[in-house]
PDB file of N, CA and C in Angstrom:
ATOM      1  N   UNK A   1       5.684  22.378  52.207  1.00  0.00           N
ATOM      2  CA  UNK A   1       5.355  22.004  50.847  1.00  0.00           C
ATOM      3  C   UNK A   1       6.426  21.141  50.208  1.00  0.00           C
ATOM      4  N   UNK A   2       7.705  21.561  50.631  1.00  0.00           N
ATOM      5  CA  UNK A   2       9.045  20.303  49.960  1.00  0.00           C
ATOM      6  C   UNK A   2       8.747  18.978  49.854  1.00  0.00           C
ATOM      7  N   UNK A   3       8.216  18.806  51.676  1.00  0.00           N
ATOM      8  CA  UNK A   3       7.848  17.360  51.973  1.00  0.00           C
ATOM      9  C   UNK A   3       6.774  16.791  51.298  1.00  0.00           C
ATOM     10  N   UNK A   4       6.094  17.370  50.351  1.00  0.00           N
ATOM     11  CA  UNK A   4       4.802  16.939  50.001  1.00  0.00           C
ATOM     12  C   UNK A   4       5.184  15.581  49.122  1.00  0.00           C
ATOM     13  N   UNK A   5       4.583  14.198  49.776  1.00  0.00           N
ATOM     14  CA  UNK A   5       4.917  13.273  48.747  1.00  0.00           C
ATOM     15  C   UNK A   5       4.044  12.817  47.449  1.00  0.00           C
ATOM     16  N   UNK A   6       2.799  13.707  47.167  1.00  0.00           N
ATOM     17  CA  UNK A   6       2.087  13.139  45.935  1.00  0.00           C
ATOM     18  C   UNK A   6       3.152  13.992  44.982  1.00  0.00           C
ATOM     19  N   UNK A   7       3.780  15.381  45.020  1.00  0.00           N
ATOM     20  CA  UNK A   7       4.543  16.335  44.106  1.00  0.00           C
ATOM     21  C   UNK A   7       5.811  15.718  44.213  1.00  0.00           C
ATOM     22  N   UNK A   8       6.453  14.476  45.101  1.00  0.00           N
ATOM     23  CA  UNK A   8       7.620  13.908  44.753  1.00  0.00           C
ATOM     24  C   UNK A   8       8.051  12.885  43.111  1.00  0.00           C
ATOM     25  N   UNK A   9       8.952  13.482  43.233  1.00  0.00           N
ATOM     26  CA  UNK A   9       9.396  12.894  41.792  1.00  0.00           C
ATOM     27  C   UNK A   9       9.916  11.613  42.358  1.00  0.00           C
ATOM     28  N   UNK A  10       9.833  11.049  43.340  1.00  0.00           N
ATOM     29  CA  UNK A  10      11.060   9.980  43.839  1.00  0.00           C
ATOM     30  C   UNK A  10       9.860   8.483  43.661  1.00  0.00           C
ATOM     31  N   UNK A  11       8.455   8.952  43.957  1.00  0.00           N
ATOM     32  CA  UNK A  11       7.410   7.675  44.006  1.00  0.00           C
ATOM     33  C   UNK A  11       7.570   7.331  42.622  1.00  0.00           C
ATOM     34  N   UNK A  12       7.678   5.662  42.430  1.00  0.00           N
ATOM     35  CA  UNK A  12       7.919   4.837  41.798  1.00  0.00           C
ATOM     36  C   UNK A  12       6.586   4.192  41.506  1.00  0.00           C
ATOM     37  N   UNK A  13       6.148   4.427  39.928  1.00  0.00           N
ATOM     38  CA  UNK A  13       4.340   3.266  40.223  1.00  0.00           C
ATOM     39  C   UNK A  13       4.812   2.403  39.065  1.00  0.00           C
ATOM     40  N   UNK A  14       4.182   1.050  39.215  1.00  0.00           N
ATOM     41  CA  UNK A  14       4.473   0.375  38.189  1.00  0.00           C
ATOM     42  C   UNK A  14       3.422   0.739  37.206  1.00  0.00           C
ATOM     43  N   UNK A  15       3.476   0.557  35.689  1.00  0.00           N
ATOM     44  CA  UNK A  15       2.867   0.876  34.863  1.00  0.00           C
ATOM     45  C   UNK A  15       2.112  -0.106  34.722  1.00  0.00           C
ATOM     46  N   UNK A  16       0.657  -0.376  34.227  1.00  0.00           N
ATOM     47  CA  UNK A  16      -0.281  -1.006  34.000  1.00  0.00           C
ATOM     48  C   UNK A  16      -0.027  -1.969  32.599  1.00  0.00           C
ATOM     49  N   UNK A  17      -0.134  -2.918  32.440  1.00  0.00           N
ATOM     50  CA  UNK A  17       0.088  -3.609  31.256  1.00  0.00           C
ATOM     51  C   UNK A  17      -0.958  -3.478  30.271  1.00  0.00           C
ATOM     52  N   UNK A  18      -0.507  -3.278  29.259  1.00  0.00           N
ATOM     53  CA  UNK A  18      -1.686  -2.974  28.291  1.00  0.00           C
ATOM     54  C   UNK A  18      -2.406  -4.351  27.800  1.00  0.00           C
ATOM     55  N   UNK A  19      -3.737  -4.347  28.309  1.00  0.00           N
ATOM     56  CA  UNK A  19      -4.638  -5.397  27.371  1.00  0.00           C
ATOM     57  C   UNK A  19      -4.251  -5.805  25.649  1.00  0.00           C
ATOM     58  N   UNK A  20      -4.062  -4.635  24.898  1.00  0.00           N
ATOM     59  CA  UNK A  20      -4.265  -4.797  23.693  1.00  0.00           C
ATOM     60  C   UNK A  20      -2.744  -4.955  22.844  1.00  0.00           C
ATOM     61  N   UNK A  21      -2.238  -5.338  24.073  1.00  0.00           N
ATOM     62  CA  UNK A  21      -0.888  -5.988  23.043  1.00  0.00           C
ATOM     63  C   UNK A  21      -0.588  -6.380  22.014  1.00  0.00           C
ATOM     64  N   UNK A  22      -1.294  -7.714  22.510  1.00  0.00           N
ATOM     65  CA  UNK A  22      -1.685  -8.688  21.142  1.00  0.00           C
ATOM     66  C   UNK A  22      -2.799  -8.659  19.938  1.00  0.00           C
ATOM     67  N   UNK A  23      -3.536  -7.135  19.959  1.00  0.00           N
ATOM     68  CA  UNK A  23      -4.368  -7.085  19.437  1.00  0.00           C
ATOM     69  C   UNK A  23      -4.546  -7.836  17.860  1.00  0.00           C
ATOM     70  N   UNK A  24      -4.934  -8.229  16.979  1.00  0.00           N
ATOM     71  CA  UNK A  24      -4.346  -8.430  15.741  1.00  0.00           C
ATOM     72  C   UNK A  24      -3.202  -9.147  14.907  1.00  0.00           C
ATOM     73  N   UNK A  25      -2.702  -9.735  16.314  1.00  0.00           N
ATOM     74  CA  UNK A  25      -1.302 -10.432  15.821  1.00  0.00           C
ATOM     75  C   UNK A  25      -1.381 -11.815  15.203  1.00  0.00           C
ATOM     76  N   UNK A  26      -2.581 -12.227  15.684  1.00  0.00           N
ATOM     77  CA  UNK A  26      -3.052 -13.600  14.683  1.00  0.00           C
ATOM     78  C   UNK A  26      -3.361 -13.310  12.740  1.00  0.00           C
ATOM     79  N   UNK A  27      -3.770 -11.933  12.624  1.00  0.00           N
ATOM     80  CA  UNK A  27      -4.081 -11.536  11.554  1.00  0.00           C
ATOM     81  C   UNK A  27      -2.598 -11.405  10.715  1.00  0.00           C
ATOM     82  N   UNK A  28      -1.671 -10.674  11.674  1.00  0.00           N
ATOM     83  CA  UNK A  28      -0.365 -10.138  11.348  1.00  0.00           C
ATOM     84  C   UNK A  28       0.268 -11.405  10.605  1.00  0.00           C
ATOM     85  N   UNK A  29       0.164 -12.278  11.702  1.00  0.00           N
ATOM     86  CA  UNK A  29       0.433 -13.568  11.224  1.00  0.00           C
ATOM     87  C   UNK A  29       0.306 -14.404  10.157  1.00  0.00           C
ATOM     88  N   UNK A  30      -0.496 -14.286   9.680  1.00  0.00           N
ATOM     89  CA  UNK A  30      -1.026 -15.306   8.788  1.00  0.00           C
ATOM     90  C   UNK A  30      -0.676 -14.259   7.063  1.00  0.00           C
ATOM     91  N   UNK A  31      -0.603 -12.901   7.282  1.00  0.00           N
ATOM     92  CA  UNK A  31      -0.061 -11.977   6.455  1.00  0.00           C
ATOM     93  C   UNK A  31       0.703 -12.411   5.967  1.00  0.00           C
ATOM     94  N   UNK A  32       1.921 -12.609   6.933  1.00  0.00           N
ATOM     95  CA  UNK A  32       3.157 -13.024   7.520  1.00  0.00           C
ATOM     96  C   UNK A  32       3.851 -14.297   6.722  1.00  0.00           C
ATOM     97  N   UNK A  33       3.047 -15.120   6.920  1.00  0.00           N
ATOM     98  CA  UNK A  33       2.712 -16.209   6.630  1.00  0.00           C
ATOM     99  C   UNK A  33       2.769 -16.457   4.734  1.00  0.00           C
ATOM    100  N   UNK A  34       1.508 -15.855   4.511  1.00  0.00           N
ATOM    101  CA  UNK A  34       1.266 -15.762   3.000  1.00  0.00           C
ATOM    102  C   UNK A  34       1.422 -15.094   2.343  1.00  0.00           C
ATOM    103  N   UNK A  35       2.738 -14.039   2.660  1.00  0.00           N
ATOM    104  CA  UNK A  35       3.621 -13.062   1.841  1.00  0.00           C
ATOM    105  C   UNK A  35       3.412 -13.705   0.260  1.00  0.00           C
ATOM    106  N   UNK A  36       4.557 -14.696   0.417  1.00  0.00           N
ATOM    107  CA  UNK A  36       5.112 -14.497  -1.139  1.00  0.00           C
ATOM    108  C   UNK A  36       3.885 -15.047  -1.722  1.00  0.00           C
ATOM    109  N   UNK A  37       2.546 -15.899  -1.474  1.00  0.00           N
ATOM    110  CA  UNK A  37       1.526 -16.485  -2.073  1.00  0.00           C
ATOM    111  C   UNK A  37       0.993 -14.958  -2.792  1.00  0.00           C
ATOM    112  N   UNK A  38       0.617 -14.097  -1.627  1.00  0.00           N
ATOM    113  CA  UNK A  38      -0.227 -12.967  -1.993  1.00  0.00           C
ATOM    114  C   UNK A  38       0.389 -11.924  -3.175  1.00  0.00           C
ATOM    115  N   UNK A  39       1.890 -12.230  -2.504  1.00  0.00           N
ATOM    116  CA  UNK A  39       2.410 -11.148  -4.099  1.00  0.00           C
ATOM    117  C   UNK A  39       2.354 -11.701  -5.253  1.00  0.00           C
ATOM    118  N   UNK A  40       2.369 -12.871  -5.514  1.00  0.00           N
ATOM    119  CA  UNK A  40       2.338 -13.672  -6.480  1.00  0.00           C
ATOM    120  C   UNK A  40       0.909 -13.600  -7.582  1.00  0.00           C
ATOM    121  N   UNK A  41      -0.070 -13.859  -6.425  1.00  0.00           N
ATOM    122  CA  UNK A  41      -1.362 -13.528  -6.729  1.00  0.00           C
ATOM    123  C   UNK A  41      -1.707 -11.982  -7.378  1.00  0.00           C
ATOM    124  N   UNK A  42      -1.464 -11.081  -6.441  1.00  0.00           N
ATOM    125  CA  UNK A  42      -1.377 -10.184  -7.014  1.00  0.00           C
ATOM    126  C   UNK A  42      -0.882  -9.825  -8.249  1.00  0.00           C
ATOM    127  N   UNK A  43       0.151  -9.736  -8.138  1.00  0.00           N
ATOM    128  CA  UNK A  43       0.791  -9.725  -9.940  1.00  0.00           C
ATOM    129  C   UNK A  43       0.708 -10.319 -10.931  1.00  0.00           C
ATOM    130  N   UNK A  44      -0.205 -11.436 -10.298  1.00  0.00           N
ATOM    131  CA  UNK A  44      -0.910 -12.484 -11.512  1.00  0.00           C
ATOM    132  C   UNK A  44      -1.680 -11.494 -11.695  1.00  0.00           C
ATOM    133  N   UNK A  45      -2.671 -11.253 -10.778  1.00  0.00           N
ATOM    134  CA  UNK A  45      -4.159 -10.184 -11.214  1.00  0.00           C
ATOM    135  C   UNK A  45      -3.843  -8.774 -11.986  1.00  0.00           C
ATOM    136  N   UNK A  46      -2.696  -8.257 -11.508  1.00  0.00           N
ATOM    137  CA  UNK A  46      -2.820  -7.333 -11.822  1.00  0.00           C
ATOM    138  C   UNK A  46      -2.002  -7.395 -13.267  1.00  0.00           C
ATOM    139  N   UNK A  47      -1.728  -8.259 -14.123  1.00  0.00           N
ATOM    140  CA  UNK A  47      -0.999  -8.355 -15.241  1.00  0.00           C
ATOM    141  C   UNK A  47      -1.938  -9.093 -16.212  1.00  0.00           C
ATOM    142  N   UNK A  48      -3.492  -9.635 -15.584  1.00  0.00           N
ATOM    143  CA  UNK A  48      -4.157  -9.940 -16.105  1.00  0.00           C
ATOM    144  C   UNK A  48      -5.607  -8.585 -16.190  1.00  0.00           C
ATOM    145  N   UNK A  49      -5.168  -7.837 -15.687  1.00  0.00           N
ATOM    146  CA  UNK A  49      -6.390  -6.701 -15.748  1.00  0.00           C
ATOM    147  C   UNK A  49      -6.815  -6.169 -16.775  1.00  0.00           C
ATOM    148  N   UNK A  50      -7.654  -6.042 -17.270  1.00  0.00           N
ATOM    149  CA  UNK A  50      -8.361  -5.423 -18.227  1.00  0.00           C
ATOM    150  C   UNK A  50      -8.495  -4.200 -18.205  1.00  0.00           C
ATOM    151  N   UNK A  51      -8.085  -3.235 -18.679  1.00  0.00           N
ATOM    152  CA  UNK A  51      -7.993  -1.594 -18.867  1.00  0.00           C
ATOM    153  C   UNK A  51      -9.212  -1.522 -19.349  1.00  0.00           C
ATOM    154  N   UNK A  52     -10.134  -2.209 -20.027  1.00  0.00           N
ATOM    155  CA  UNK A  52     -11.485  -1.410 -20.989  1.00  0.00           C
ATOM    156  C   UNK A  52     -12.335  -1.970 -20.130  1.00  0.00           C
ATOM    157  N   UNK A  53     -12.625  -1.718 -18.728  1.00  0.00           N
ATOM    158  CA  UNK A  53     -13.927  -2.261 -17.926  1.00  0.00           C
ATOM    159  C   UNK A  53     -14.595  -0.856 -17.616  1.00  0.00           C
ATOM    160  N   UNK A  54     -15.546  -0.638 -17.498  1.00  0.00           N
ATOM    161  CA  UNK A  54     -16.076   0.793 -17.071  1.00  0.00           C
ATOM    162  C   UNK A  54     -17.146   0.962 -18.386  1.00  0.00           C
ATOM    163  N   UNK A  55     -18.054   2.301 -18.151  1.00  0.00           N
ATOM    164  CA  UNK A  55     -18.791   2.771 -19.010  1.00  0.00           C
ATOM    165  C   UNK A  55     -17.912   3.093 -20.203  1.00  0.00           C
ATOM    166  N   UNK A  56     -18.882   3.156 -21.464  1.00  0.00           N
ATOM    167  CA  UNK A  56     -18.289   3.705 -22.625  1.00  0.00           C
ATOM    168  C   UNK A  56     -17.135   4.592 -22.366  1.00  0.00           C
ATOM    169  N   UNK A  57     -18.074   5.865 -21.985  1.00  0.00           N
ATOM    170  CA  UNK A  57     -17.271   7.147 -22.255  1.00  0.00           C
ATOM    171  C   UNK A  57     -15.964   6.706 -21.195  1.00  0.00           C
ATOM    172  N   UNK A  58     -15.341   6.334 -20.095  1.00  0.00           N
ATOM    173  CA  UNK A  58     -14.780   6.046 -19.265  1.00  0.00           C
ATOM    174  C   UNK A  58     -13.413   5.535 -19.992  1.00  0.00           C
ATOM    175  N   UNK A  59     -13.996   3.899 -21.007  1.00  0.00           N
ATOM    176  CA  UNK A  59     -13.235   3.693 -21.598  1.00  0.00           C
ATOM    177  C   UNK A  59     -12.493   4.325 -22.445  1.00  0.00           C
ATOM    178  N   UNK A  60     -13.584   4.906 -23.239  1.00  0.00           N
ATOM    179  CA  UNK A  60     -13.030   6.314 -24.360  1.00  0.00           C
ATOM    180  C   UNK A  60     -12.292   6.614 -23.851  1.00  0.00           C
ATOM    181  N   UNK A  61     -11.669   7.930 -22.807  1.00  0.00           N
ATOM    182  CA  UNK A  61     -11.141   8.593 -22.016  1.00  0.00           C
ATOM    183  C   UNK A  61      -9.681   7.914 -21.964  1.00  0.00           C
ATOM    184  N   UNK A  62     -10.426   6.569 -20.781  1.00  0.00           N
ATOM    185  CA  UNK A  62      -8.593   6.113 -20.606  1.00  0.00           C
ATOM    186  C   UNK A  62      -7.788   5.487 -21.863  1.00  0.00           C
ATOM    187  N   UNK A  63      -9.059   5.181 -22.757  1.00  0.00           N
ATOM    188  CA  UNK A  63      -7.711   4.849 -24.299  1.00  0.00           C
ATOM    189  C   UNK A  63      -6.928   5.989 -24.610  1.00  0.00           C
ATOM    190  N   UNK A  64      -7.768   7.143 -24.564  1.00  0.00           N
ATOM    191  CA  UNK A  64      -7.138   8.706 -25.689  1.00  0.00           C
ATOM    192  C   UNK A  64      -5.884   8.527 -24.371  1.00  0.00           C
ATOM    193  N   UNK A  65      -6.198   8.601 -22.785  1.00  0.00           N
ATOM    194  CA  UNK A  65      -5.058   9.296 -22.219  1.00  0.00           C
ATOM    195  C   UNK A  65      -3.599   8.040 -22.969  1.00  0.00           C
ATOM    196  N   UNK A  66      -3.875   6.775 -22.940  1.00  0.00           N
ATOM    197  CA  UNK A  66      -3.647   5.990 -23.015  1.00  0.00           C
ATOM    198  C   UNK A  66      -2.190   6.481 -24.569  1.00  0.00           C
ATOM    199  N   UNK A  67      -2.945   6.894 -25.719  1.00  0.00           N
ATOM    200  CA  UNK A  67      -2.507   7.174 -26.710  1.00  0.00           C
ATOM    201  C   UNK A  67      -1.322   8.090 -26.549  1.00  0.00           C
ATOM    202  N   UNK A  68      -2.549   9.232 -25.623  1.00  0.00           N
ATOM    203  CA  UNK A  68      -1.505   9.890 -25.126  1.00  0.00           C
ATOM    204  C   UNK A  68      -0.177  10.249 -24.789  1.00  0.00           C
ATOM    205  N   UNK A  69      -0.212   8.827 -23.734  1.00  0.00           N
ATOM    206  CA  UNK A  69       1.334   8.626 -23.272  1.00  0.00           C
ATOM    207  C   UNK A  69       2.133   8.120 -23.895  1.00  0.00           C
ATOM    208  N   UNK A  70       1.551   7.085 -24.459  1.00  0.00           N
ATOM    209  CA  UNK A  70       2.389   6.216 -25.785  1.00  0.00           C
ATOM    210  C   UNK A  70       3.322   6.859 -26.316  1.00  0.00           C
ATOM    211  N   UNK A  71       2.599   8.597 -27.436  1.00  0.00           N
ATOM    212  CA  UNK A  71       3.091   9.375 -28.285  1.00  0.00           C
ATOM    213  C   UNK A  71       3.848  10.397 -27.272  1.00  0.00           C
ATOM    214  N   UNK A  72       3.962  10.390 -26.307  1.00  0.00           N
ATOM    215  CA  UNK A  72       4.487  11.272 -25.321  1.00  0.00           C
ATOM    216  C   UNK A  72       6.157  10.779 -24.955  1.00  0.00           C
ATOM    217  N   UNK A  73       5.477   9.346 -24.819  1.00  0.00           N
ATOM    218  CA  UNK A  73       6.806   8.329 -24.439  1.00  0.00           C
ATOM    219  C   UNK A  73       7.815   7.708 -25.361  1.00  0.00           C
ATOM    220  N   UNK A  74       7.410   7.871 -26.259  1.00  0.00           N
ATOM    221  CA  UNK A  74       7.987   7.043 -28.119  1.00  0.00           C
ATOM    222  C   UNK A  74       8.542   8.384 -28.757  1.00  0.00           C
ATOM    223  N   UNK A  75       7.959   9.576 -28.772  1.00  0.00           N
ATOM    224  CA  UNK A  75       8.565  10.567 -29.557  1.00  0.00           C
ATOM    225  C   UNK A  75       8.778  11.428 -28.595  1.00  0.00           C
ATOM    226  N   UNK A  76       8.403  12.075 -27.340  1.00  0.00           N
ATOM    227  CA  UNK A  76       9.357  13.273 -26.513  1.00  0.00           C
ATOM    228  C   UNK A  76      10.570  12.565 -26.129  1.00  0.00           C
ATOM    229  N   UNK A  77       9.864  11.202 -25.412  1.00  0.00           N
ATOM    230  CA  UNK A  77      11.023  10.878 -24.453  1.00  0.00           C
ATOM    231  C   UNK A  77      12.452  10.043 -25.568  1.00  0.00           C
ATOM    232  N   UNK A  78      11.681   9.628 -26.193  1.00  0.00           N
ATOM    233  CA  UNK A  78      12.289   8.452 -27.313  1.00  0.00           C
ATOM    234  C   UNK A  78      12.776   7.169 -26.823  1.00  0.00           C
ATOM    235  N   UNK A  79      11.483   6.546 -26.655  1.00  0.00           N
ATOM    236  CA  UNK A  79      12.101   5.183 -25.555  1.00  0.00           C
ATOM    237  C   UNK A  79      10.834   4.174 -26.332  1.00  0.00           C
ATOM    238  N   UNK A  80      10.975   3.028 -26.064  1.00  0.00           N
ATOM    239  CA  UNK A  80      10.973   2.330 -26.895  1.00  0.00           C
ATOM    240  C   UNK A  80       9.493   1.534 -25.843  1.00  0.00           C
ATOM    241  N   UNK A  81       8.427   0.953 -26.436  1.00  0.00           N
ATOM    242  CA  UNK A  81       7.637   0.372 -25.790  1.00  0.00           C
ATOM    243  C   UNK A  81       7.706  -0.741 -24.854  1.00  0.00           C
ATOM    244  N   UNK A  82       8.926  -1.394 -25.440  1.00  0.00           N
ATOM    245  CA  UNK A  82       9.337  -2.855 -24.396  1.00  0.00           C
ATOM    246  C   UNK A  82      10.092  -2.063 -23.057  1.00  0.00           C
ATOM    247  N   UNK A  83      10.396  -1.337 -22.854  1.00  0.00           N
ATOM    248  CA  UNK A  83      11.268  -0.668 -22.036  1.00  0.00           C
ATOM    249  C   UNK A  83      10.191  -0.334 -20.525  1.00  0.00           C
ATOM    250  N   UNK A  84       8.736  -0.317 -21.059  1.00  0.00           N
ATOM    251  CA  UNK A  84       7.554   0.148 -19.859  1.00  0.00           C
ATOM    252  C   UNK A  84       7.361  -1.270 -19.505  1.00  0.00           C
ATOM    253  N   UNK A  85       7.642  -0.691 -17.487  1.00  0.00           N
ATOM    254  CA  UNK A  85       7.085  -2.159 -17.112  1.00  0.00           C
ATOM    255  C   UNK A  85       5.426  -2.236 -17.480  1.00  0.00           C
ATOM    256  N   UNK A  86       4.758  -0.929 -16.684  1.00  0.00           N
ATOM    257  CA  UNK A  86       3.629  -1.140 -17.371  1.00  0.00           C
ATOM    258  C   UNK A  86       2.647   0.026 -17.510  1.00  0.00           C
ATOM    259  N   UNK A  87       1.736   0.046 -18.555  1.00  0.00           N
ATOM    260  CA  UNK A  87       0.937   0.998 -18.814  1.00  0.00           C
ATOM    261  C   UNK A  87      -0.871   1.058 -18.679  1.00  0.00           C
TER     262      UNK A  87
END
């Protein structure tokens, strides 16, 4: 049984190369690519967003939480409104 060579630790196999290497890397790329465009974009959009989109009651809701924090943030915390990047 010592001699058995499939239970030898000593056989050497080469490993198979994986197909999917490159899976996606053209996508990665072009990510890659249009970093600073996309953040840019983004923070355009998202500094242009509209908080009151949704049904009535929806809106209702996120104004009160909205008030909420304001009076939460101005009188618990005592900080000043210019001080929030954003709300």
């Amino acid at each position: 049984m010592e001699d058995d060579p499939i239970n030898s630790s000593d056989q050497e196999f080469e490993a198979r190369p994986n197909p999917f290497t490159n899976v996606g890397s053209r996508v990665i790329e072009d990510l890659l690519d249009n970093a600073f465009e996309d953040r840019m974009e983004s923070k355009k959009f998202s500094k242009q967003l509209n908080r009151n989109d949704g049904a009535p009651g929806t809106r209702r809701l996120r104004n009160r939480w909205e008030v909420y924090f304001l009076s939460f943030y101005s009188q618990t915390l005592q900080k000043k409104y210019n001080n929030l990047s954003s709300v």
